[in-house]
C-alpha atoms as a PDB file:
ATOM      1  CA  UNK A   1      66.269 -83.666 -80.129  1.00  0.00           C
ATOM      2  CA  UNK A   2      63.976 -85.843 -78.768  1.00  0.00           C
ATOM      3  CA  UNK A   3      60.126 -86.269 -80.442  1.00  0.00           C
ATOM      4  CA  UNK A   4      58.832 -84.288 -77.255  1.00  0.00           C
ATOM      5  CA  UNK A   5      60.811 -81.187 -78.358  1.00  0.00           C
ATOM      6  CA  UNK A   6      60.569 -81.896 -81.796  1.00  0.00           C
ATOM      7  CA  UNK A   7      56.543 -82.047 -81.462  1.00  0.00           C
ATOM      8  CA  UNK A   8      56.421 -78.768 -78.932  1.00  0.00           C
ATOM      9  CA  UNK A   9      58.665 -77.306 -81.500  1.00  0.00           C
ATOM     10  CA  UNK A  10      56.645 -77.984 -85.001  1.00  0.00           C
ATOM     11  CA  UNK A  11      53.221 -76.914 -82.765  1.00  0.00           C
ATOM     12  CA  UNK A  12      54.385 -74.003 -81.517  1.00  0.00           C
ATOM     13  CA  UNK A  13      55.739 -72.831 -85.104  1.00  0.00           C
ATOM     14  CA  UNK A  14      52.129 -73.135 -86.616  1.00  0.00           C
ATOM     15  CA  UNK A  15      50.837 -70.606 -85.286  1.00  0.00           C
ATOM     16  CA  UNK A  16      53.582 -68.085 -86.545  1.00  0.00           C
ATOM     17  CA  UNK A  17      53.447 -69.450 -90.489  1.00  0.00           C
ATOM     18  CA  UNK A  18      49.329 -69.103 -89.676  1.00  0.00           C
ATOM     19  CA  UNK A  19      49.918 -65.469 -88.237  1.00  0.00           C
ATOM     20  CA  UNK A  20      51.710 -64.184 -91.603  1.00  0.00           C
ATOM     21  CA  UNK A  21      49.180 -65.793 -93.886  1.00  0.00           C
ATOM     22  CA  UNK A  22      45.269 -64.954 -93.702  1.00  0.00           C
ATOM     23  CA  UNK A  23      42.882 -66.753 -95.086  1.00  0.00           C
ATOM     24  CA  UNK A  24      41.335 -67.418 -98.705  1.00  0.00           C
ATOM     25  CA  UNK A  25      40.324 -63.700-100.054  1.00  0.00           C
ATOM     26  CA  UNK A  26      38.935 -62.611-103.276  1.00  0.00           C
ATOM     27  CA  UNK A  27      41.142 -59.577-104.654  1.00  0.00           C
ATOM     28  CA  UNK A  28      39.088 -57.603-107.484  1.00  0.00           C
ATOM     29  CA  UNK A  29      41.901 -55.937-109.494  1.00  0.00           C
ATOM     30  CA  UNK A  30      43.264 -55.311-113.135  1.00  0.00           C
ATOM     31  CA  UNK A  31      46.284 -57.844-113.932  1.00  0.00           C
ATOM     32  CA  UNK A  32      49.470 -55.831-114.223  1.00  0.00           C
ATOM     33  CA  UNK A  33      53.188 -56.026-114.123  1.00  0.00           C
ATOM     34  CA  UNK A  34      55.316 -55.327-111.056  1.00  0.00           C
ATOM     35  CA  UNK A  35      56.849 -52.114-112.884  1.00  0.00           C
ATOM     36  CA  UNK A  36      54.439 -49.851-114.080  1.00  0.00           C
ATOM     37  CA  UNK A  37      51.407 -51.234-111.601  1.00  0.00           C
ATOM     38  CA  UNK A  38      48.457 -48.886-111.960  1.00  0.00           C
ATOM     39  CA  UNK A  39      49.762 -46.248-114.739  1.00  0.00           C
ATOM     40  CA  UNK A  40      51.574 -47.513-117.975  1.00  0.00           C
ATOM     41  CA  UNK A  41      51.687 -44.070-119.635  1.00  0.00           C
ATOM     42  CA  UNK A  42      55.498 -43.341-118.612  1.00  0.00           C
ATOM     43  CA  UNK A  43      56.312 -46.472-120.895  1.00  0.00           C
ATOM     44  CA  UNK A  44      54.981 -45.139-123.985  1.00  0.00           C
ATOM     45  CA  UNK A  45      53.473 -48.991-124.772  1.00  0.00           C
ATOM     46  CA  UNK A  46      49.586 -48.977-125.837  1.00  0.00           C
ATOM     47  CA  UNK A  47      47.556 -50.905-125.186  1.00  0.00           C
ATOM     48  CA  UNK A  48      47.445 -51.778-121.754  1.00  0.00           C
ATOM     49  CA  UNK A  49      47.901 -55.398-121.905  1.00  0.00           C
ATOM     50  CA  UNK A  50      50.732 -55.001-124.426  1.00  0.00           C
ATOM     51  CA  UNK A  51      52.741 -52.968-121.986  1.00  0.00           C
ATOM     52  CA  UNK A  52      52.365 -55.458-119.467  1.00  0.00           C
ATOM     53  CA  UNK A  53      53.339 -58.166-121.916  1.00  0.00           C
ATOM     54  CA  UNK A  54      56.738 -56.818-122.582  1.00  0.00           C
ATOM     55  CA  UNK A  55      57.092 -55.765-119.320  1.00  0.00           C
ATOM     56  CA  UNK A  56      56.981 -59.120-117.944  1.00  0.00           C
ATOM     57  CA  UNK A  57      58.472 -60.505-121.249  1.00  0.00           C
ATOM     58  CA  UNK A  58      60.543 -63.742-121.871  1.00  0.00           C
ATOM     59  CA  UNK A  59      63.350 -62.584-119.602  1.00  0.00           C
ATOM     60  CA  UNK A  60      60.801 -62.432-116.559  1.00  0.00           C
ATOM     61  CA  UNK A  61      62.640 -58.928-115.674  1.00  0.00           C
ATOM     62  CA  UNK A  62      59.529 -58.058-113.951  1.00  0.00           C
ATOM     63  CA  UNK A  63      56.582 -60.288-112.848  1.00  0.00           C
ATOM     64  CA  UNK A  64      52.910 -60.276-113.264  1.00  0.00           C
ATOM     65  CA  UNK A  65      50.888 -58.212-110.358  1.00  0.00           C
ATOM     66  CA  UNK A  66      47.181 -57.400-109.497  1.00  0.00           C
ATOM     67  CA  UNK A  67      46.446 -53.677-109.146  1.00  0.00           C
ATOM     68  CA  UNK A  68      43.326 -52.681-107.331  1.00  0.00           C
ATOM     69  CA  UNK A  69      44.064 -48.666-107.938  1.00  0.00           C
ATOM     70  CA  UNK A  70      45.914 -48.447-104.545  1.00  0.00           C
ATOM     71  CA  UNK A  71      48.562 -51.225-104.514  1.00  0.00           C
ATOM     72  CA  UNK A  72      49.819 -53.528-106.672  1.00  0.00           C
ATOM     73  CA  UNK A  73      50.058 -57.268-104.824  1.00  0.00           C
ATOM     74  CA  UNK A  74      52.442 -60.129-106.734  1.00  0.00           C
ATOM     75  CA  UNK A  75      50.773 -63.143-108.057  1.00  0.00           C
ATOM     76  CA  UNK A  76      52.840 -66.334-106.925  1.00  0.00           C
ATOM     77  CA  UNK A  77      51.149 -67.659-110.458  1.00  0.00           C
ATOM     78  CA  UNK A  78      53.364 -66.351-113.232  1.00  0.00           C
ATOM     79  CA  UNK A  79      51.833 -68.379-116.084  1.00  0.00           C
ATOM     80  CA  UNK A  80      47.788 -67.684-115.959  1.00  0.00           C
ATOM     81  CA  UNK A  81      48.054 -63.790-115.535  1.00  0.00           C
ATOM     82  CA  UNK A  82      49.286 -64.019-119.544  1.00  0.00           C
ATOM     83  CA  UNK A  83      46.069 -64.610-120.585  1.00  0.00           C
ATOM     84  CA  UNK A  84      44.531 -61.337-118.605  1.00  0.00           C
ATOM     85  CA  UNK A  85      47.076 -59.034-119.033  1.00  0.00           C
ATOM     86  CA  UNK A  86      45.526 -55.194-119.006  1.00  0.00           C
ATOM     87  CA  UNK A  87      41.980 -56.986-117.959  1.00  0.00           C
ATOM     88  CA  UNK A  88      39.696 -56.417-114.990  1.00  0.00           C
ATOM     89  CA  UNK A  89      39.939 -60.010-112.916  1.00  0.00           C
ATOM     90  CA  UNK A  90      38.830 -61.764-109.429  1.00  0.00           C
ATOM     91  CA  UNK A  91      42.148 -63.620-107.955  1.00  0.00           C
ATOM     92  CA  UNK A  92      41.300 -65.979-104.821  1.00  0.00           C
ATOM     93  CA  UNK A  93      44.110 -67.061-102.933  1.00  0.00           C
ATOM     94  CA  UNK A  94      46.238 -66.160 -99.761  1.00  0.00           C
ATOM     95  CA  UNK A  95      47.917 -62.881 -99.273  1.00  0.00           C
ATOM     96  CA  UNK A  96      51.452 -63.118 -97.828  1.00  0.00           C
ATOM     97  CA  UNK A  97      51.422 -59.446 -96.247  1.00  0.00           C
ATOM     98  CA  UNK A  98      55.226 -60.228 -95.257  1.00  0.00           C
ATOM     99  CA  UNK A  99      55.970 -60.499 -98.929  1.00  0.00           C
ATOM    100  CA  UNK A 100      53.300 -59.000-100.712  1.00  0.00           C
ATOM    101  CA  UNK A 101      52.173 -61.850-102.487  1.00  0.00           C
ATOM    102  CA  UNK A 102      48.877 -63.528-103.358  1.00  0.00           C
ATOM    103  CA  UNK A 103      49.277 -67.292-103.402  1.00  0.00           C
ATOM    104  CA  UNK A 104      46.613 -67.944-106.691  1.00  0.00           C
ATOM    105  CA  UNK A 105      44.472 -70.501-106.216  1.00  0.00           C
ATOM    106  CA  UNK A 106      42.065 -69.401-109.067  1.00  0.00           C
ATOM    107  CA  UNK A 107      42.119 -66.549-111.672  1.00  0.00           C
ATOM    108  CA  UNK A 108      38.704 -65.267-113.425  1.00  0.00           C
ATOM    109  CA  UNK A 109      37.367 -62.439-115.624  1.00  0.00           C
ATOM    110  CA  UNK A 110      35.343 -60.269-114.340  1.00  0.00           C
ATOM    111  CA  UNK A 111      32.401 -58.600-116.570  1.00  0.00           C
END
C-alpha cells in the first residue's frame, strides 16, 4: 500500500473510532457490580458494598459497574471501584456506547 492510501486510510478511520466515543462526561452513580446493578436484595448479601464485593470477588466472575438508577455502565477501571463499592461516586471518563463502557479517567466520592 503506498503512504497515499495508507494516510487516506488512517484519516478517514478517525472519524469512525471518534463517532463511537463522545467526549469526557461526568457520570453521578453508586459503584456496583455487573450482576445485581441497582437492586442487591435477590442475593441475600447486606450491606450493599459487601454484596458487590463478593460479587466481583477474586475470580472477577463479574466486574465492577456504575449504576445511576436506570442503567448500569462498566468501568474499564477494575481496581479503584474496590474502594467505593455500595457508595454514591462522580466517574469522569469516556462512554463507549458500542460497549457500554466508561473509560475512567478519575473516580471521586460524592457527599
Amino acid at each position: 500500500m503506498s503512504a497515499l492510501k495508507a494516510l487516506s486510510f488512517a484519516v478517514l478511520l478517525v472519524p469512525s473510532i471518534a463517532a463511537e466515543q463522545g467526549s469526557t462526561t461526568t457520570y453521578v452513580g453508586i459503584v456496583t457490580d455487573s450482576m445485581c446493578q441497582a437492586d442487591h436484595r435477590p442475593m441475600n448479601v447486606s450491606p450493599d458494598d459487601r454484596c458487590v464485593r463478593e460479587c466481583v470477588g477474586d475470580a472477577r466472575t463479574f466486574k465492577y459497574a456504575l449504576s445511576d438508577g436506570t442503567h448500569a455502565y462498566l468501568l474499564s477501571d477494575q481496581e479503584t471501584p474496590a474502594a467505593f463499592a455500595g457508595k454514591k461516586v462522580r466517574v469522569t471518563g469516556v462512554l463507549y456506547t458500542k460497549t457500554n463502557i466508561i473509560k475512567v479517567e478519575k473516580i471521586e466520592a460524592v457527599r
